[in-house]
ModelCIF file with pLDDT and N, C-alpha, C, O atoms, coordinates in Angstrom:
data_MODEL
#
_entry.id   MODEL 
#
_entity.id                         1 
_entity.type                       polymer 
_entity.pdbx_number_of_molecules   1 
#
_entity_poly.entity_id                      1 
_entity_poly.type                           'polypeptide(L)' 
_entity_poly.nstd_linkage                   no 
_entity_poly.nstd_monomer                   no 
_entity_poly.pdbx_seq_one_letter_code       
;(UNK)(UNK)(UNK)(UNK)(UNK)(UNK)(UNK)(UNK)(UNK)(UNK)(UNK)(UNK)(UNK)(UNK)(UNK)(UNK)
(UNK)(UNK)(UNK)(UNK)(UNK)(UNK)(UNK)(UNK)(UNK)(UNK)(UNK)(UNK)(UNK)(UNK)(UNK)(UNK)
(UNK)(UNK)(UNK)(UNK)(UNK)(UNK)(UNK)(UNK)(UNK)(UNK)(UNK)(UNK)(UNK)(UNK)(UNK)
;
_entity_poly.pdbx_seq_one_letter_code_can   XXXXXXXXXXXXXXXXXXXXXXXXXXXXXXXXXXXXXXXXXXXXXXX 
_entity_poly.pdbx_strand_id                 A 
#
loop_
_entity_poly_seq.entity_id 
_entity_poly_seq.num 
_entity_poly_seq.mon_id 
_entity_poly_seq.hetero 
1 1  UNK n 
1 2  UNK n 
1 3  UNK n 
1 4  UNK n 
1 5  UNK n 
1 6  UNK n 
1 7  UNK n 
1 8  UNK n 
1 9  UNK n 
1 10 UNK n 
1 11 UNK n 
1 12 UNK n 
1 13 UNK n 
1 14 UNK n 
1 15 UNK n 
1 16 UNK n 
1 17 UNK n 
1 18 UNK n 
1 19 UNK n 
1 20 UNK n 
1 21 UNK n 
1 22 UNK n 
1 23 UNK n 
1 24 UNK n 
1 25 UNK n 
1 26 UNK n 
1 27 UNK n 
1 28 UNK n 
1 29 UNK n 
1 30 UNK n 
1 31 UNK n 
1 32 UNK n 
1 33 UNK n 
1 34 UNK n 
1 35 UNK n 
1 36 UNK n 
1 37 UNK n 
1 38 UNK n 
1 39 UNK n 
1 40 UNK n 
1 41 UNK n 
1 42 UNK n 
1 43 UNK n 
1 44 UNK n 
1 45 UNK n 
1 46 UNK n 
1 47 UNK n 
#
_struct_asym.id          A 
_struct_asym.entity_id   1 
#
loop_
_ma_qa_metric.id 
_ma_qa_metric.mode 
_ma_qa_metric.name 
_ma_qa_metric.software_group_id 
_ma_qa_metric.type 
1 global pLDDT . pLDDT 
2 local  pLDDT . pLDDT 
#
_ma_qa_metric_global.metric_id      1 
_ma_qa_metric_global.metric_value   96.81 
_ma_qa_metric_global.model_id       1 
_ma_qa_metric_global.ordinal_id     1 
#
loop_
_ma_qa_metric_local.label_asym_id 
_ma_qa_metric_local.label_comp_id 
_ma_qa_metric_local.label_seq_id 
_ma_qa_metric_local.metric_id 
_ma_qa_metric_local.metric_value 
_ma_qa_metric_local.model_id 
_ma_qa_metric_local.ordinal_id 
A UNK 1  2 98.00 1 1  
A UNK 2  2 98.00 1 2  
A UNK 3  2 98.00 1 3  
A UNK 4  2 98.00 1 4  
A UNK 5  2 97.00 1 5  
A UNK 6  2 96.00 1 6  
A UNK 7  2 97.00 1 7  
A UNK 8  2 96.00 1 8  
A UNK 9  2 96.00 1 9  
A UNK 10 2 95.00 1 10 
A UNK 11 2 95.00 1 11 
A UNK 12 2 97.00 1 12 
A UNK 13 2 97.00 1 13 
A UNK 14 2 98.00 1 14 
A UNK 15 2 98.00 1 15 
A UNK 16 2 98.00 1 16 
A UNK 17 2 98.00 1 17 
A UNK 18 2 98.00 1 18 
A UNK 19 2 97.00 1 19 
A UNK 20 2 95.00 1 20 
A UNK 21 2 93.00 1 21 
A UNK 22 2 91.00 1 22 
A UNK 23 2 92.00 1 23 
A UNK 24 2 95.00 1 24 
A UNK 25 2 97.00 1 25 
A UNK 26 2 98.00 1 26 
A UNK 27 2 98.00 1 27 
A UNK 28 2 98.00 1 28 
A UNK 29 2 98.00 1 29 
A UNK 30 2 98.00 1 30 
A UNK 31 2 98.00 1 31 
A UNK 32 2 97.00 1 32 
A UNK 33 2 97.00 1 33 
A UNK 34 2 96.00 1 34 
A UNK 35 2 96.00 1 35 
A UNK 36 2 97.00 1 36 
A UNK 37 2 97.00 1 37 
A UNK 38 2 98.00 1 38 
A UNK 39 2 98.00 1 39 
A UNK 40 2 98.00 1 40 
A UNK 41 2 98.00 1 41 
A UNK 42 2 97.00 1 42 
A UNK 43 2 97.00 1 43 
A UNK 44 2 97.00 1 44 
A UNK 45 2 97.00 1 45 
A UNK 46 2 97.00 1 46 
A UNK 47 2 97.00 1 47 
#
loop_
_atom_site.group_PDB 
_atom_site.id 
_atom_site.type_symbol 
_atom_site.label_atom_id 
_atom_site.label_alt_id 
_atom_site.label_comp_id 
_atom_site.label_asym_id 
_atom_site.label_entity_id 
_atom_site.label_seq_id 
_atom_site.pdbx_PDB_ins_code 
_atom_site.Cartn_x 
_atom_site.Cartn_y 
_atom_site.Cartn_z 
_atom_site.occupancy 
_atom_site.B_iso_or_equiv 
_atom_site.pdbx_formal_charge 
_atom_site.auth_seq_id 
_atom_site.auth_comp_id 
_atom_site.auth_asym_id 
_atom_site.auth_atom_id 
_atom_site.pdbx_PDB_model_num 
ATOM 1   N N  . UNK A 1 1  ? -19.185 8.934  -1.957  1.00 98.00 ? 1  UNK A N  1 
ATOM 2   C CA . UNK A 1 1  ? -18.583 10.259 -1.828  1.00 98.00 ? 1  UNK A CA 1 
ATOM 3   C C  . UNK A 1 1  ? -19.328 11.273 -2.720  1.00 98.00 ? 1  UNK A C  1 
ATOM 4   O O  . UNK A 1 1  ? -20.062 10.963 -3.658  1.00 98.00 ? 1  UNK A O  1 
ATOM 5   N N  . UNK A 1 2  ? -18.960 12.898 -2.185  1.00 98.00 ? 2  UNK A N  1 
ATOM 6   C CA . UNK A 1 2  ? -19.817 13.764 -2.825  1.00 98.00 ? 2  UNK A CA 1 
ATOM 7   C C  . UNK A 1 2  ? -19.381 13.659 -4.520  1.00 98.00 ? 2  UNK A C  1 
ATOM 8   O O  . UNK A 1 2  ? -18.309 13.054 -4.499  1.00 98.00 ? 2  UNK A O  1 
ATOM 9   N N  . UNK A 1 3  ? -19.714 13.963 -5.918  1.00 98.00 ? 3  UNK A N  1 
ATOM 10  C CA . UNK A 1 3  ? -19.394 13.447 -6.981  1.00 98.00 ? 3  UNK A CA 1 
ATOM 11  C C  . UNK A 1 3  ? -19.213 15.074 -7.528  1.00 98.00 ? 3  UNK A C  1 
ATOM 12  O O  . UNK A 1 3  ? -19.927 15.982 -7.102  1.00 98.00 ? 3  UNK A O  1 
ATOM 13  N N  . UNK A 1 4  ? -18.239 15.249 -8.443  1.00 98.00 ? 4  UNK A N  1 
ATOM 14  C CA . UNK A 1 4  ? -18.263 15.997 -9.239  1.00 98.00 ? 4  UNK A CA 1 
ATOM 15  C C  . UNK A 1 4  ? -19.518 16.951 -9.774  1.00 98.00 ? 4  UNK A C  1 
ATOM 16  O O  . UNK A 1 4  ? -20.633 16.551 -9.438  1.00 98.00 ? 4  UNK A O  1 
ATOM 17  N N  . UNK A 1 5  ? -19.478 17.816 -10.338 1.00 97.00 ? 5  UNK A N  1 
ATOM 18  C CA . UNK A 1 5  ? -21.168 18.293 -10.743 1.00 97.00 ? 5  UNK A CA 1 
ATOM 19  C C  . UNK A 1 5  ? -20.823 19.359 -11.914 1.00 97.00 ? 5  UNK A C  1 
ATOM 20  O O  . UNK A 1 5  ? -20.277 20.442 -11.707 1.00 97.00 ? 5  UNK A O  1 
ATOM 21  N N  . UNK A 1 6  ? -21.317 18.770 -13.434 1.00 96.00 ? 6  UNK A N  1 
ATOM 22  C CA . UNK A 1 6  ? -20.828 20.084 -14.187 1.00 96.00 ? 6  UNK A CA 1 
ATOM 23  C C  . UNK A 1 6  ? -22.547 20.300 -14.746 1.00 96.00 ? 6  UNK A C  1 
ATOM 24  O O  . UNK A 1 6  ? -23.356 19.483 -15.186 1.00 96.00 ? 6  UNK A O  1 
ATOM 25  N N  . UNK A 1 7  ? -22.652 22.003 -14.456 1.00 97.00 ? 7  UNK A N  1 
ATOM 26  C CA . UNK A 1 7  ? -24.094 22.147 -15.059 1.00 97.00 ? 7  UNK A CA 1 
ATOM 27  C C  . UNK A 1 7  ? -23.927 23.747 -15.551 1.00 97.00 ? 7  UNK A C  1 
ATOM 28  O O  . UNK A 1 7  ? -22.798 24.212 -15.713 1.00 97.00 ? 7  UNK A O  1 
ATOM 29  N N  . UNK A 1 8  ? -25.362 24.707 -15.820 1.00 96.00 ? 8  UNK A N  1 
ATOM 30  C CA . UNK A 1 8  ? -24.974 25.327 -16.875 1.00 96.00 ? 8  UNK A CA 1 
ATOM 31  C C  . UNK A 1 8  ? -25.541 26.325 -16.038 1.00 96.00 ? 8  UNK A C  1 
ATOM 32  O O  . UNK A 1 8  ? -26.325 26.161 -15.102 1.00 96.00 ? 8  UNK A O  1 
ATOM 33  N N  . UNK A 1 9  ? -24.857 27.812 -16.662 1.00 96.00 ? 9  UNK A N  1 
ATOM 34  C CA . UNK A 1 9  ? -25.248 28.967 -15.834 1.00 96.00 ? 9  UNK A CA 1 
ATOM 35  C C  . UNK A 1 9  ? -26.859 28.772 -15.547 1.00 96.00 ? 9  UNK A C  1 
ATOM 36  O O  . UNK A 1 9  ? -27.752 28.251 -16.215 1.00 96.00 ? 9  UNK A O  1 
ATOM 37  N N  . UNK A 1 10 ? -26.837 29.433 -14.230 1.00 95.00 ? 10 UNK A N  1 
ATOM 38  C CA . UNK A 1 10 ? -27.878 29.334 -13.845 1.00 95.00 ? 10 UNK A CA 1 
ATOM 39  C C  . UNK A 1 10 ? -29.482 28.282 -13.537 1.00 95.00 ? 10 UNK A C  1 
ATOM 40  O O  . UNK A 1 10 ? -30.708 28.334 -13.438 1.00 95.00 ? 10 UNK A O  1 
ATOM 41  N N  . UNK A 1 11 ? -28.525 27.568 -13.509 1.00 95.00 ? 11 UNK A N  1 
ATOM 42  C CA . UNK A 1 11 ? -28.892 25.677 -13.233 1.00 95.00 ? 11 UNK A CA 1 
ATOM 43  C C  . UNK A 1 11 ? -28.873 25.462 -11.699 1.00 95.00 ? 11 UNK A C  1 
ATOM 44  O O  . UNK A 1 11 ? -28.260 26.217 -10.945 1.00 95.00 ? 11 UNK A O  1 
ATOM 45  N N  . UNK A 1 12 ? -29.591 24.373 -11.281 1.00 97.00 ? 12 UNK A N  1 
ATOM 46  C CA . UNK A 1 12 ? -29.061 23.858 -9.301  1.00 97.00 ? 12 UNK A CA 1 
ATOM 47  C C  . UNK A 1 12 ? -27.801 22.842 -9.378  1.00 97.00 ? 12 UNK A C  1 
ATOM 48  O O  . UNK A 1 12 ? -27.819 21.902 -10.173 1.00 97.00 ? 12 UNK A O  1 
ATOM 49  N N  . UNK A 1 13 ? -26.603 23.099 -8.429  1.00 97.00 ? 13 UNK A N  1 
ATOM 50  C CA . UNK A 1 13 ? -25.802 22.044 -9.010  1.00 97.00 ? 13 UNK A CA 1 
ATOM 51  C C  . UNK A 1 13 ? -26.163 21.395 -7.420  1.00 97.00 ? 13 UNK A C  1 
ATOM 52  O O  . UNK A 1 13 ? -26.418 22.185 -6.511  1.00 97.00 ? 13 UNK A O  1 
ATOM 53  N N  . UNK A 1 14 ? -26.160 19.625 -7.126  1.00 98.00 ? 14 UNK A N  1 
ATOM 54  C CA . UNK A 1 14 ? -26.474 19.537 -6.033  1.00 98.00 ? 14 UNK A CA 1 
ATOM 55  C C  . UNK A 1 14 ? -25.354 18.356 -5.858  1.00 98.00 ? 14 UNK A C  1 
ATOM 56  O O  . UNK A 1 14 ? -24.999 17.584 -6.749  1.00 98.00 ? 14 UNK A O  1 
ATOM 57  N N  . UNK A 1 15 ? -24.855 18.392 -4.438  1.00 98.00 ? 15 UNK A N  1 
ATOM 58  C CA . UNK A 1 15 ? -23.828 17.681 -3.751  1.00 98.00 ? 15 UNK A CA 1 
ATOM 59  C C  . UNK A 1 15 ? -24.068 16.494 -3.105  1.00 98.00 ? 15 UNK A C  1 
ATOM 60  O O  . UNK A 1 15 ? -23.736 16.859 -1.977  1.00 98.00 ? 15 UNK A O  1 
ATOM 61  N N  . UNK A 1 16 ? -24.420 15.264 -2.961  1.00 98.00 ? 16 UNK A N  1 
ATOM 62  C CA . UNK A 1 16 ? -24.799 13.848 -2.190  1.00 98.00 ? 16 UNK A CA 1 
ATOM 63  C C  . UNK A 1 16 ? -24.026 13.531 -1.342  1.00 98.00 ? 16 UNK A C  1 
ATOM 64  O O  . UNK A 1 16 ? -22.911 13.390 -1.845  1.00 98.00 ? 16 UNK A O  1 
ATOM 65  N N  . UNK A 1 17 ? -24.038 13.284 0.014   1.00 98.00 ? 17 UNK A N  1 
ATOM 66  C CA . UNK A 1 17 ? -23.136 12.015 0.679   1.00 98.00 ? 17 UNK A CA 1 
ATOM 67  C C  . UNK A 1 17 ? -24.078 10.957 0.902   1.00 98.00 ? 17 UNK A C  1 
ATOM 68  O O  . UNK A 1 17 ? -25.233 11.325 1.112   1.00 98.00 ? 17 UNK A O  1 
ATOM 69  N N  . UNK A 1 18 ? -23.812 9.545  0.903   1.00 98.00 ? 18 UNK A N  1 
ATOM 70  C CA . UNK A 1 18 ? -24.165 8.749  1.408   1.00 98.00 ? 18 UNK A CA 1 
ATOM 71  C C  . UNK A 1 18 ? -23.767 8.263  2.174   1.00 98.00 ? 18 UNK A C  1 
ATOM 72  O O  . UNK A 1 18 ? -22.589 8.206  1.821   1.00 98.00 ? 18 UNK A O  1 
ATOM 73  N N  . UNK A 1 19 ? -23.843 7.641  3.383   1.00 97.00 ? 19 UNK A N  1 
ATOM 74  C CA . UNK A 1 19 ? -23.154 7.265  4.952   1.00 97.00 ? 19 UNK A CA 1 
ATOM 75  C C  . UNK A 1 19 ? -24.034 5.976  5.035   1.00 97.00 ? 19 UNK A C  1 
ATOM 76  O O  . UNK A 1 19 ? -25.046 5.722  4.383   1.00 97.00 ? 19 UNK A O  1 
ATOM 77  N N  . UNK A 1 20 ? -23.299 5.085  6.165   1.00 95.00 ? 20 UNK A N  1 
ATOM 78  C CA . UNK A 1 20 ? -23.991 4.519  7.486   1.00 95.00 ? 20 UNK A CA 1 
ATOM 79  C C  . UNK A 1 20 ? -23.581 4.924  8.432   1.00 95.00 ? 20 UNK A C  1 
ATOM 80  O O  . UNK A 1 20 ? -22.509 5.528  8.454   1.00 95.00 ? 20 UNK A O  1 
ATOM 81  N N  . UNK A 1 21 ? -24.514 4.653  9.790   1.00 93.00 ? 21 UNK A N  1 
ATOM 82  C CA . UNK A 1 21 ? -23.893 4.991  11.039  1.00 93.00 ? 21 UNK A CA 1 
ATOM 83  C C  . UNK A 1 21 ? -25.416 5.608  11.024  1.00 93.00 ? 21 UNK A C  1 
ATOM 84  O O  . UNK A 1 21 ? -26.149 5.536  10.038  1.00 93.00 ? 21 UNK A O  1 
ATOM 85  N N  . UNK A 1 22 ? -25.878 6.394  12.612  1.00 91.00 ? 22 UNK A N  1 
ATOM 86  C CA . UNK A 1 22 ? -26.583 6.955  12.942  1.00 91.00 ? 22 UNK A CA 1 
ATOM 87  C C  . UNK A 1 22 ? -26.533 8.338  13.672  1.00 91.00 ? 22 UNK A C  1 
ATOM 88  O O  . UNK A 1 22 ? -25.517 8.955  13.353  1.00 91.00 ? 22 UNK A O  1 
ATOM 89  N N  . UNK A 1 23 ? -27.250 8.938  14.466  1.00 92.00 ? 23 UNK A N  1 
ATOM 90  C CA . UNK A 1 23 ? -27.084 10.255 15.151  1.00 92.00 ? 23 UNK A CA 1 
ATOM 91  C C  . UNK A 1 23 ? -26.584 11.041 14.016  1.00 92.00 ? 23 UNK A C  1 
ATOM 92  O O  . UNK A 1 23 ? -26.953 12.131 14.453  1.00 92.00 ? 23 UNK A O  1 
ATOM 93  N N  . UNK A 1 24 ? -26.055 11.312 12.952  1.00 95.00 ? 24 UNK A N  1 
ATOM 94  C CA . UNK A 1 24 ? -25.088 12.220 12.793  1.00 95.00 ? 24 UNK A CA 1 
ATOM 95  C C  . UNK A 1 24 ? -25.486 13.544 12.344  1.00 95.00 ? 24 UNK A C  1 
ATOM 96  O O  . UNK A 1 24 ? -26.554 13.901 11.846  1.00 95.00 ? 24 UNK A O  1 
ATOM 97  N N  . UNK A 1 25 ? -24.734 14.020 12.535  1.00 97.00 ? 25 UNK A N  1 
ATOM 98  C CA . UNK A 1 25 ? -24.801 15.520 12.471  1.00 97.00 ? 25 UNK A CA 1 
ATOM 99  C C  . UNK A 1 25 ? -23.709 16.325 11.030  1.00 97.00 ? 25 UNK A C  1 
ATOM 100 O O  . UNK A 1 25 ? -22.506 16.071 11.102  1.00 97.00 ? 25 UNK A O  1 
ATOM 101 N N  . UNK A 1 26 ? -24.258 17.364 9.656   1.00 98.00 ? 26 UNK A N  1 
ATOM 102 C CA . UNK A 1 26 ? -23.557 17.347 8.517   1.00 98.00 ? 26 UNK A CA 1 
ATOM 103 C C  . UNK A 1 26 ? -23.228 18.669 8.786   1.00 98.00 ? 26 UNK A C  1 
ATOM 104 O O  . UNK A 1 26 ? -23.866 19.375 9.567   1.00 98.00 ? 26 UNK A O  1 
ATOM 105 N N  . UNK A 1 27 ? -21.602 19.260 7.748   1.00 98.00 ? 27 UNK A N  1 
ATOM 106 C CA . UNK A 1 27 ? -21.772 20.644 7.961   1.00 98.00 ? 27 UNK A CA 1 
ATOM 107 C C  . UNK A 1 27 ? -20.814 20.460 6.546   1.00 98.00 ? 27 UNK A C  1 
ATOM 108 O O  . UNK A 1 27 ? -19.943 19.600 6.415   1.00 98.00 ? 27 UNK A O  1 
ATOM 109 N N  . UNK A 1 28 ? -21.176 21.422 5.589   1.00 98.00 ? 28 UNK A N  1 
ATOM 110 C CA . UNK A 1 28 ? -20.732 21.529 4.367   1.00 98.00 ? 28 UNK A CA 1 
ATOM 111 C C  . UNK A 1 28 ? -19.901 22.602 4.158   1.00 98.00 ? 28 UNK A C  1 
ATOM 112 O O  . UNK A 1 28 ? -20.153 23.667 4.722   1.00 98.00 ? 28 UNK A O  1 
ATOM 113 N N  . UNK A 1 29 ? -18.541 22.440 3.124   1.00 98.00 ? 29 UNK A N  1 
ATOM 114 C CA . UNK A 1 29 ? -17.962 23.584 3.175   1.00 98.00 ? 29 UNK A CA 1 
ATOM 115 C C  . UNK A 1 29 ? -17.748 23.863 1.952   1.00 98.00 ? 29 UNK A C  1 
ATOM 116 O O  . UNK A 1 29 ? -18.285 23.326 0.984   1.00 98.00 ? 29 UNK A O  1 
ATOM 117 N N  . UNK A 1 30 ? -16.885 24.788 1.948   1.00 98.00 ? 30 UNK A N  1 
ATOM 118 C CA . UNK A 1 30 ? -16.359 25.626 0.238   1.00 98.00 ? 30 UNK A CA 1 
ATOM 119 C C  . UNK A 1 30 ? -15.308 26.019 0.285   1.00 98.00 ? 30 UNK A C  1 
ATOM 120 O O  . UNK A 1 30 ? -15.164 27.063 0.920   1.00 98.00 ? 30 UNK A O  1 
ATOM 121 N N  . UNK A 1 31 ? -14.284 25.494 -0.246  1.00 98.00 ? 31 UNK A N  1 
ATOM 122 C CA . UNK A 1 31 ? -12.722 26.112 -1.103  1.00 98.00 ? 31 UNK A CA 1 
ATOM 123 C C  . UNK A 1 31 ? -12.744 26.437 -2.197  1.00 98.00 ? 31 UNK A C  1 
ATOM 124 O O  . UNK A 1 31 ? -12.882 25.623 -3.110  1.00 98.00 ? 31 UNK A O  1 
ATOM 125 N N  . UNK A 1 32 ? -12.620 27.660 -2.374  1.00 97.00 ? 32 UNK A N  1 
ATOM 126 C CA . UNK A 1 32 ? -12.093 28.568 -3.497  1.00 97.00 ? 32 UNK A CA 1 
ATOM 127 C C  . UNK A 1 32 ? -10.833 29.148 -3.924  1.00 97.00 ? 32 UNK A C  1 
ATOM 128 O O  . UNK A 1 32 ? -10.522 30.149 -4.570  1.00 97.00 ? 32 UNK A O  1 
ATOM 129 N N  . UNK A 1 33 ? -9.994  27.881 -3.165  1.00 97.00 ? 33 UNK A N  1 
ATOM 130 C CA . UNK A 1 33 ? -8.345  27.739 -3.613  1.00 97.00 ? 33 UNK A CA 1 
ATOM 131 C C  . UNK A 1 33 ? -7.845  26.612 -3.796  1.00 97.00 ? 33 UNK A C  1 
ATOM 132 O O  . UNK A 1 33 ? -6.801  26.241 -3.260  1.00 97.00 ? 33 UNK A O  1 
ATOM 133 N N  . UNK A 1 34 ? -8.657  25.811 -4.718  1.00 96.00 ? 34 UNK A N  1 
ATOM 134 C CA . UNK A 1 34 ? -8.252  24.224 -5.242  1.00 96.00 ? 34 UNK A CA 1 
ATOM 135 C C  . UNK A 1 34 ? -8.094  23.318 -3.763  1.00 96.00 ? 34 UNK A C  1 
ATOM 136 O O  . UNK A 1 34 ? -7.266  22.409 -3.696  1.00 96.00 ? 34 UNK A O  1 
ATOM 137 N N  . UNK A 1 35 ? -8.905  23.645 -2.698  1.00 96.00 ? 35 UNK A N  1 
ATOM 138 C CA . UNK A 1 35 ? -8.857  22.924 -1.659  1.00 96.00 ? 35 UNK A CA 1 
ATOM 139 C C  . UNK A 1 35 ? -7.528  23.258 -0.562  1.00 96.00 ? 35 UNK A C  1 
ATOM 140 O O  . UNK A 1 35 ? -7.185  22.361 0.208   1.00 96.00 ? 35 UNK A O  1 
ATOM 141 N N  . UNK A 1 36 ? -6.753  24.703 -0.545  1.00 97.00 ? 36 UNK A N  1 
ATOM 142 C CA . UNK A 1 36 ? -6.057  24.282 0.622   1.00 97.00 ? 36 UNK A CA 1 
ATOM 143 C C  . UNK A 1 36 ? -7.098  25.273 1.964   1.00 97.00 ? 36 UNK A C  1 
ATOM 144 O O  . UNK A 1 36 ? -6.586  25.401 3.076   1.00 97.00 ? 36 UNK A O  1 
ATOM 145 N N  . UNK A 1 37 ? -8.059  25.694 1.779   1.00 97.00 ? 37 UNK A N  1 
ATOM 146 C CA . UNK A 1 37 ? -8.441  26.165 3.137   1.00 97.00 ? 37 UNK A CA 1 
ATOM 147 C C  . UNK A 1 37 ? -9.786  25.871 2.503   1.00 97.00 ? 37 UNK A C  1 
ATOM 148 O O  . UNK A 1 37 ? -10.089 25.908 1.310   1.00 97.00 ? 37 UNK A O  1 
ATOM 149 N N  . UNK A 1 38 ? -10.818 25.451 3.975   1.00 98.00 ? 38 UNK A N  1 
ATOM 150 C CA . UNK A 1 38 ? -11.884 25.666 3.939   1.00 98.00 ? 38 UNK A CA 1 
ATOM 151 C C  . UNK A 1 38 ? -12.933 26.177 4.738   1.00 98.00 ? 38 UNK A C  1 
ATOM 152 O O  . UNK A 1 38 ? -12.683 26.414 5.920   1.00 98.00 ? 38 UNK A O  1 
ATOM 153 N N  . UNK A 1 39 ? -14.093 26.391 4.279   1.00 98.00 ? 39 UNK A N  1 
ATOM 154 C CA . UNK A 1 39 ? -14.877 27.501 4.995   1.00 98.00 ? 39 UNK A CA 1 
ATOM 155 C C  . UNK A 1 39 ? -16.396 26.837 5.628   1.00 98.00 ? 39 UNK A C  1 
ATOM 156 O O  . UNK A 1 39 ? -17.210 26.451 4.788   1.00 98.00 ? 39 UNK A O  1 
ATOM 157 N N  . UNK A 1 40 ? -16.654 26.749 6.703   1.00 98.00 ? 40 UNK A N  1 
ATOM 158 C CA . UNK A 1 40 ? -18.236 26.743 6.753   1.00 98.00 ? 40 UNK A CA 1 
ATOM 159 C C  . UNK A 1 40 ? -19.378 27.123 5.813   1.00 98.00 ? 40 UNK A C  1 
ATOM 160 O O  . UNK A 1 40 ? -19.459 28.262 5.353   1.00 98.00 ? 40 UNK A O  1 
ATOM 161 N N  . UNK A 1 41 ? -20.163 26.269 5.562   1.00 98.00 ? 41 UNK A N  1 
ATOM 162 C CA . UNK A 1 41 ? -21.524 27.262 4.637   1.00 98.00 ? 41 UNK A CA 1 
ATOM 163 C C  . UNK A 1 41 ? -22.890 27.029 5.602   1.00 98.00 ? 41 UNK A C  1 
ATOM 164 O O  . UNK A 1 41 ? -23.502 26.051 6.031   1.00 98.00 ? 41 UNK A O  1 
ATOM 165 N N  . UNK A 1 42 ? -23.000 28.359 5.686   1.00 97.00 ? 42 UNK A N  1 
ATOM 166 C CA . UNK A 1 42 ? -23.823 28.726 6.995   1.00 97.00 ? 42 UNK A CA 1 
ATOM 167 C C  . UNK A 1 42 ? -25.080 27.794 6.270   1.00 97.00 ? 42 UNK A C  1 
ATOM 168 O O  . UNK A 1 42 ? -25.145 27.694 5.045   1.00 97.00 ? 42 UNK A O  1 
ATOM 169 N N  . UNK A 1 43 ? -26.012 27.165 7.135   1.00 97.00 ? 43 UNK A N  1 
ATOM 170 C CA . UNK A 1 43 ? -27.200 26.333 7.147   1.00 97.00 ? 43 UNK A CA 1 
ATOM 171 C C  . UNK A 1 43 ? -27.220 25.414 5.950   1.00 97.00 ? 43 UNK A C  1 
ATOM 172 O O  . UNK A 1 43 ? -28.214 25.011 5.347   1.00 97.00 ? 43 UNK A O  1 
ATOM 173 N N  . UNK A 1 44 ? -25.613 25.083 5.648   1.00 97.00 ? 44 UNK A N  1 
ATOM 174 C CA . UNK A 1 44 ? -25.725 23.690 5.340   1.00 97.00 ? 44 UNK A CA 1 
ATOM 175 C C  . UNK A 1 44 ? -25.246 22.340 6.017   1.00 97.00 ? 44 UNK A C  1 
ATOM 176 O O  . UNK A 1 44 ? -24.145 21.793 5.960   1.00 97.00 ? 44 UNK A O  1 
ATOM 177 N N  . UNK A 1 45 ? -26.234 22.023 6.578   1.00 97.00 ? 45 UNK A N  1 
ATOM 178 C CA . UNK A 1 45 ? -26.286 20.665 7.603   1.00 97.00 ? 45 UNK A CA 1 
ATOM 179 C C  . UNK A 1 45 ? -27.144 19.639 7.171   1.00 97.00 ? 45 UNK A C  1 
ATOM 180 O O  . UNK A 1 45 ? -27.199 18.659 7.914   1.00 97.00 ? 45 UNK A O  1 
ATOM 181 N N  . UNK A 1 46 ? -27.778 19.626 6.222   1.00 97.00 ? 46 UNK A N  1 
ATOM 182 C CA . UNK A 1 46 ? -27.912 18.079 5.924   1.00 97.00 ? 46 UNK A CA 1 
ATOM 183 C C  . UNK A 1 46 ? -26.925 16.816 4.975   1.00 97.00 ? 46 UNK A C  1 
ATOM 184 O O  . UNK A 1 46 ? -25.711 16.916 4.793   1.00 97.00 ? 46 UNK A O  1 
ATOM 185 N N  . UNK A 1 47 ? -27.667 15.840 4.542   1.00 97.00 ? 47 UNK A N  1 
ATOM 186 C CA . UNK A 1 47 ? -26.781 15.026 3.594   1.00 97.00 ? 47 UNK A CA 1 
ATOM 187 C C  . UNK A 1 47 ? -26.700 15.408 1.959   1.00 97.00 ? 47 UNK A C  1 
ATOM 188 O O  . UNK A 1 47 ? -25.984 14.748 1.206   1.00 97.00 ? 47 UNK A O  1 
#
């Protein structure tokens, strides 16, 4: 699963999934209300 990430202003913070399975297709999102809605992030589709 994606892991926590604490880093420092102006640092890269970066997100992992690891899977099996094949074909698949990723789309990443963002809540900025402790997780009850979430949002698309445009051209993030990989792992």
């Amino acid at each position: 699963q994606p892991a926590n990430q604490t880093v420092c202003t102006g640092a890269t913070a970066t997100f992992s999934v690891v899977t099996t399975g094949n074909f698949q297709t990723y789309q990443w999102q963002i809540s900025t209300n402790g997780g009850t809605t979430w949002t698309n992030i445009a051209n993030a589709n990989g792992s």
